[in-house]
PDB file of N, CA and C in Angstrom:
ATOM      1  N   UNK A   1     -15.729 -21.456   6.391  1.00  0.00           N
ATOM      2  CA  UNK A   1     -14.659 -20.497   6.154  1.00  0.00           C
ATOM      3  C   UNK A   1     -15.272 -19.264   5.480  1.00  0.00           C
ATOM      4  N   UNK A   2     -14.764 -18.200   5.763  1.00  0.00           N
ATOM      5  CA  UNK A   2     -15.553 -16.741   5.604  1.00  0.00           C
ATOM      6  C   UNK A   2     -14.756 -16.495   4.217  1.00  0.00           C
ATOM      7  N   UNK A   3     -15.148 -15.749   3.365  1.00  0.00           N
ATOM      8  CA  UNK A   3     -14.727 -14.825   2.325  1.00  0.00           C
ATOM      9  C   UNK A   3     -13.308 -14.082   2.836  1.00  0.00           C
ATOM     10  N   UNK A   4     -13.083 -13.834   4.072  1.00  0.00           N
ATOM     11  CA  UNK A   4     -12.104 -13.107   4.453  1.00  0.00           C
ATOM     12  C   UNK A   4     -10.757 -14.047   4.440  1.00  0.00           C
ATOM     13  N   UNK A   5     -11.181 -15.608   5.342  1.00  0.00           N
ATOM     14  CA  UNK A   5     -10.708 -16.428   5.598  1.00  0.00           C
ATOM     15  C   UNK A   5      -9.679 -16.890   4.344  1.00  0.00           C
ATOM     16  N   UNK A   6     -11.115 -16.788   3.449  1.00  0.00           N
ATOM     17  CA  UNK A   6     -10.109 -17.480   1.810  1.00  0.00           C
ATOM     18  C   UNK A   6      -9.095 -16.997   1.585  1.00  0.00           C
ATOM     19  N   UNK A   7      -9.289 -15.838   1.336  1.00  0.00           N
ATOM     20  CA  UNK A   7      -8.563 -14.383   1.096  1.00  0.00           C
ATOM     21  C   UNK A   7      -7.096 -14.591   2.163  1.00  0.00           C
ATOM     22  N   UNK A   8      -7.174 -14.955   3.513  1.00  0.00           N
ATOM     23  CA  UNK A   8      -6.014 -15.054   4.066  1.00  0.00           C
ATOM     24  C   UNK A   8      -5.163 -15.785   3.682  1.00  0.00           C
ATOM     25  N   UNK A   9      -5.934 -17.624   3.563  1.00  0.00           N
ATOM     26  CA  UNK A   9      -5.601 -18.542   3.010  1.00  0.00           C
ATOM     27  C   UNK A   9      -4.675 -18.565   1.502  1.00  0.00           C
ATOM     28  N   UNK A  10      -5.543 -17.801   0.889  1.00  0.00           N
ATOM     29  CA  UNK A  10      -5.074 -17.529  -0.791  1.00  0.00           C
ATOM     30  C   UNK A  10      -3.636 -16.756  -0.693  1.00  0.00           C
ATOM     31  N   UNK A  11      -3.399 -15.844   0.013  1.00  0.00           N
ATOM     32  CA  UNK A  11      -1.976 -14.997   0.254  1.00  0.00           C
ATOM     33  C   UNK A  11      -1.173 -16.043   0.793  1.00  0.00           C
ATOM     34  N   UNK A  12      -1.192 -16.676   1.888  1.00  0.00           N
ATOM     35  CA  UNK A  12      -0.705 -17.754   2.221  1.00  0.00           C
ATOM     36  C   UNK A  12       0.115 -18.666   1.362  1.00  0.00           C
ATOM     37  N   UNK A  13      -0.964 -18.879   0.763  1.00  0.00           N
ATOM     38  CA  UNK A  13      -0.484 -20.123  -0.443  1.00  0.00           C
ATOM     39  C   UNK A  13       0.457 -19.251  -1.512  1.00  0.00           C
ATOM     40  N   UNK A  14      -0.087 -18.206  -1.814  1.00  0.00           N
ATOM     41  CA  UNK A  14       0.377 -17.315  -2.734  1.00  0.00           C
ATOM     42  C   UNK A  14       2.275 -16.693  -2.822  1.00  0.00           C
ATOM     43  N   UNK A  15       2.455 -16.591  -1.129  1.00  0.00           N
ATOM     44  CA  UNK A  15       3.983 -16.296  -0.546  1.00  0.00           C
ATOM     45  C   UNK A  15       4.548 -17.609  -0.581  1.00  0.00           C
ATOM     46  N   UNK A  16       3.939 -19.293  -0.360  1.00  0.00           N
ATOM     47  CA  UNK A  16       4.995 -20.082  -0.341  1.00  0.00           C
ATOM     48  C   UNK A  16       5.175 -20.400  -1.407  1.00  0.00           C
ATOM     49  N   UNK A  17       4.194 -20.256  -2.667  1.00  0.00           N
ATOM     50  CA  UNK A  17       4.812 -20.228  -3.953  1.00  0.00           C
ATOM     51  C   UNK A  17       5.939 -19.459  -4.286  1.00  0.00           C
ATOM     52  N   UNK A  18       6.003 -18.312  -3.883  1.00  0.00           N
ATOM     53  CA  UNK A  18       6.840 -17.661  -4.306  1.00  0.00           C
ATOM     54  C   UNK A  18       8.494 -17.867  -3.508  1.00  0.00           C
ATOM     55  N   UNK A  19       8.211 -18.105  -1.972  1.00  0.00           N
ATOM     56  CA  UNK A  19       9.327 -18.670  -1.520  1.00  0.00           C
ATOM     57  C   UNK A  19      10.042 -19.922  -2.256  1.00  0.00           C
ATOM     58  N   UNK A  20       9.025 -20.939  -2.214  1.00  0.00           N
ATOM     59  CA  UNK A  20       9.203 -22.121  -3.428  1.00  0.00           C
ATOM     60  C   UNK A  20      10.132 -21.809  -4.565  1.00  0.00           C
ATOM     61  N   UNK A  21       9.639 -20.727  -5.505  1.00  0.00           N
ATOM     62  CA  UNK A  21      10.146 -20.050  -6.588  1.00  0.00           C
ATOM     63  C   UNK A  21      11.402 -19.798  -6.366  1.00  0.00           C
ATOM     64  N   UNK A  22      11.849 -19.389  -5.359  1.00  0.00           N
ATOM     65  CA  UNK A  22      13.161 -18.656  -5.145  1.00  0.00           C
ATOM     66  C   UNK A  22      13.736 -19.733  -4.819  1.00  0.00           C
ATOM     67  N   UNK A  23      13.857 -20.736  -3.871  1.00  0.00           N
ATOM     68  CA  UNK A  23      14.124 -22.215  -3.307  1.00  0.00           C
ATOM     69  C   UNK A  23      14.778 -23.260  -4.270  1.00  0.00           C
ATOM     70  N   UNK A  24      13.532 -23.305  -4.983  1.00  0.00           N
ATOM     71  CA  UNK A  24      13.177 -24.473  -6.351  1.00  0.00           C
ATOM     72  C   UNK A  24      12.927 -23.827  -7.858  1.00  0.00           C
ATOM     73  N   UNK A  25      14.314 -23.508  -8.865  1.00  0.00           N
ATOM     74  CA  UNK A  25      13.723 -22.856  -9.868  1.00  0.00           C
ATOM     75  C   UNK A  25      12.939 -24.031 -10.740  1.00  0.00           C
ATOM     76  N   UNK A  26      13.130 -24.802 -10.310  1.00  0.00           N
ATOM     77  CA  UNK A  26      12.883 -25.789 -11.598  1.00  0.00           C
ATOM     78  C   UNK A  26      11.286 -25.496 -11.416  1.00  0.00           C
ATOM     79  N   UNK A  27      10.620 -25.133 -10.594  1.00  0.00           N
ATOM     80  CA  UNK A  27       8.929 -25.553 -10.270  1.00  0.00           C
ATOM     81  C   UNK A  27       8.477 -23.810 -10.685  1.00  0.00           C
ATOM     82  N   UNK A  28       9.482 -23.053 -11.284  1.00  0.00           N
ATOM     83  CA  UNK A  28       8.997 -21.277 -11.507  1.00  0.00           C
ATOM     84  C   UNK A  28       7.570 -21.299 -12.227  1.00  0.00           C
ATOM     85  N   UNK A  29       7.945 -21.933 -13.255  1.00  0.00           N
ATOM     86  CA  UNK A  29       6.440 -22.183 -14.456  1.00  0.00           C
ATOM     87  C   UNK A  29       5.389 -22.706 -14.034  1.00  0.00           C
ATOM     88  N   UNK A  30       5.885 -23.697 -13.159  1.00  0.00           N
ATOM     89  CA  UNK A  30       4.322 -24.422 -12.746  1.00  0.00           C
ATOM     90  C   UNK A  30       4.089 -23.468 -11.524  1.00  0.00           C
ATOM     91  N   UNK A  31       4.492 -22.725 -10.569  1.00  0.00           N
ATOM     92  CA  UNK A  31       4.101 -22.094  -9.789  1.00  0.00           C
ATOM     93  C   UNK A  31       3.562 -20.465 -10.305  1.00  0.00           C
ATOM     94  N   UNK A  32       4.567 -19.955 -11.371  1.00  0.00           N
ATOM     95  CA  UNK A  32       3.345 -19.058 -12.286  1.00  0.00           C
ATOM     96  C   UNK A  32       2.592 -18.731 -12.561  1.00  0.00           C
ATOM     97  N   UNK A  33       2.072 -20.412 -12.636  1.00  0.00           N
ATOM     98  CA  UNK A  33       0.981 -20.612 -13.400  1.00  0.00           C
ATOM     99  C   UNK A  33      -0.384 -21.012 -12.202  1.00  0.00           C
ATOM    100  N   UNK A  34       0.357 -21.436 -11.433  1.00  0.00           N
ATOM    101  CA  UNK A  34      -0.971 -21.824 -10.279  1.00  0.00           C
ATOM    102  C   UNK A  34      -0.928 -20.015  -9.100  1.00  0.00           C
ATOM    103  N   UNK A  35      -0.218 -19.554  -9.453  1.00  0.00           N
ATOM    104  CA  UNK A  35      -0.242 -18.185  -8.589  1.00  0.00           C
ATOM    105  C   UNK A  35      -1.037 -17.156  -9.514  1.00  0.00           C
ATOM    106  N   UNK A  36      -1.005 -17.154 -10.751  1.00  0.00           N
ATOM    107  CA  UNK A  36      -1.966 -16.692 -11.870  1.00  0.00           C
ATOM    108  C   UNK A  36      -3.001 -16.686 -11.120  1.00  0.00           C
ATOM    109  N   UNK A  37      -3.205 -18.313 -11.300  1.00  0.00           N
ATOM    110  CA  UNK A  37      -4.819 -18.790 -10.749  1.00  0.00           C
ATOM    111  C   UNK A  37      -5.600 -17.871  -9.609  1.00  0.00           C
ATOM    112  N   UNK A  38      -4.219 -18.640  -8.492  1.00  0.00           N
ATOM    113  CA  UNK A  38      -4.891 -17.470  -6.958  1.00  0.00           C
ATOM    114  C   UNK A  38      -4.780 -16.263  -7.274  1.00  0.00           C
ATOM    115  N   UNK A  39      -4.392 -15.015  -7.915  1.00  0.00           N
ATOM    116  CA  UNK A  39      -4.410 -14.083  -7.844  1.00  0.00           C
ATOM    117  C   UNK A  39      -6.041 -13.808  -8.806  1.00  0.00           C
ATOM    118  N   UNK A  40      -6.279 -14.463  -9.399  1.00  0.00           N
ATOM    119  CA  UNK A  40      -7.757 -14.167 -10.237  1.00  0.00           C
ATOM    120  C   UNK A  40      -8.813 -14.633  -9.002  1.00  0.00           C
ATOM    121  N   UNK A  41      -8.564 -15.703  -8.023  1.00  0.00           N
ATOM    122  CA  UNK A  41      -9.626 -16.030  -7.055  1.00  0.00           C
ATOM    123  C   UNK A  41      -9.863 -14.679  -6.355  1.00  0.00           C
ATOM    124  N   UNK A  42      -8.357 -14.248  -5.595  1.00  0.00           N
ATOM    125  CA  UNK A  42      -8.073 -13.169  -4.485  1.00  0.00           C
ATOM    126  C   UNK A  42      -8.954 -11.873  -4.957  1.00  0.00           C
ATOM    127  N   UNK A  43      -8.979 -11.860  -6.132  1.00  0.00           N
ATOM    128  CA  UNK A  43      -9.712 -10.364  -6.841  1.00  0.00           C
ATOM    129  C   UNK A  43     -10.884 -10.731  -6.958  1.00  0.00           C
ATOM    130  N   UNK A  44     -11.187 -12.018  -7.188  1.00  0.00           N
ATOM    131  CA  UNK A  44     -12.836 -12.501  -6.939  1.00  0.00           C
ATOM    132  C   UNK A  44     -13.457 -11.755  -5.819  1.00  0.00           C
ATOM    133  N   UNK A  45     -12.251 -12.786  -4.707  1.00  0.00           N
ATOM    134  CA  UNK A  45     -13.187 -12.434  -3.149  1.00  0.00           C
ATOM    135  C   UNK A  45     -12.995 -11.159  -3.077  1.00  0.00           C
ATOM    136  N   UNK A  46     -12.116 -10.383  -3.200  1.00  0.00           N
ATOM    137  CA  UNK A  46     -11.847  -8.777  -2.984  1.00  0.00           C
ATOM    138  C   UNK A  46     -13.478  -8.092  -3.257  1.00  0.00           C
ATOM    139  N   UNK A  47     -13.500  -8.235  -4.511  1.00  0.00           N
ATOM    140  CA  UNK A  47     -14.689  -7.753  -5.287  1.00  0.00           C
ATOM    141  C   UNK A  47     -16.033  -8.304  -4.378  1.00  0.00           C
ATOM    142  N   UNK A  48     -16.327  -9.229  -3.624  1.00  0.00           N
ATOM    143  CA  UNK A  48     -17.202  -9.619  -3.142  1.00  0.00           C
ATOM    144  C   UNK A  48     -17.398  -9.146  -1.718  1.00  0.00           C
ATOM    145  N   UNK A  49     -16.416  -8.875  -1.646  1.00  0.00           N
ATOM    146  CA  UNK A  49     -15.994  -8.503  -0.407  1.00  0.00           C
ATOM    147  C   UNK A  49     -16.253  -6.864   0.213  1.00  0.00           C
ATOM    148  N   UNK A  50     -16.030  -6.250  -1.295  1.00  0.00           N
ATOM    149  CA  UNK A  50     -16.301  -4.788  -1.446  1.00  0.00           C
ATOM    150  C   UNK A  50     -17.405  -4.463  -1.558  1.00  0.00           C
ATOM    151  N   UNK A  51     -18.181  -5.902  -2.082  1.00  0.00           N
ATOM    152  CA  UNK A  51     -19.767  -5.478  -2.252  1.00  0.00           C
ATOM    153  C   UNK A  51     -20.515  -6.078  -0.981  1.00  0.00           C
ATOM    154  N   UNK A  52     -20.257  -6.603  -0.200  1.00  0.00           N
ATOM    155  CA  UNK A  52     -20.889  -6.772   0.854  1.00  0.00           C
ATOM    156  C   UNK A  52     -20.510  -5.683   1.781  1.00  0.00           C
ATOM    157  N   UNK A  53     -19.551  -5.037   1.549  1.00  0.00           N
ATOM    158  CA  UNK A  53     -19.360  -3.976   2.724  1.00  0.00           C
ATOM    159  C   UNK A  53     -20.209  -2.783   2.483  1.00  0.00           C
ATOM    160  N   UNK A  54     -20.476  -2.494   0.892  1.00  0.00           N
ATOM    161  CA  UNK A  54     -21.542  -1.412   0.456  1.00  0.00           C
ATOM    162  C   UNK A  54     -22.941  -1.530   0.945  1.00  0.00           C
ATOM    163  N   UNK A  55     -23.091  -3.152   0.936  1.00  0.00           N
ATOM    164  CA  UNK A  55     -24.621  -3.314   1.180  1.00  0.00           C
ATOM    165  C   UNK A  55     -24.778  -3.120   2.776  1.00  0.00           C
ATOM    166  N   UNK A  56     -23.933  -3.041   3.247  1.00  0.00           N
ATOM    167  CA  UNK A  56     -24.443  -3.053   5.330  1.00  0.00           C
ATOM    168  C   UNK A  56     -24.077  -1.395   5.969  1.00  0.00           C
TER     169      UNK A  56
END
């Protein structure tokens, strides 16, 4: 799976949390808290992503 791939994957996961959220309040906090998470990965790969495009 490519850096890009993750990155698709990670939004993915990222919208059914949030559908979830709206769905299921009871799970808001724990989904908060794990969408926190992916959004610190997503800026990972971003950043890696930006630097491989400088280097080619």
């Amino acid at each position: 799976m490519t850096d890009h791939d993750r990155v698709v994957a990670l939004e993915a996961e990222m919208q059914r949390l949030r559908v979830q959220m709206d769905l299921q309040p009871q799970f808001w906090v724990r989904n908060l808290i794990r969408l926190a998470g992916l959004e610190q990965e997503r800026t990972r790969l971003y950043g890696q992503l930006r630097a491989m495009a400088r280097t080619v």
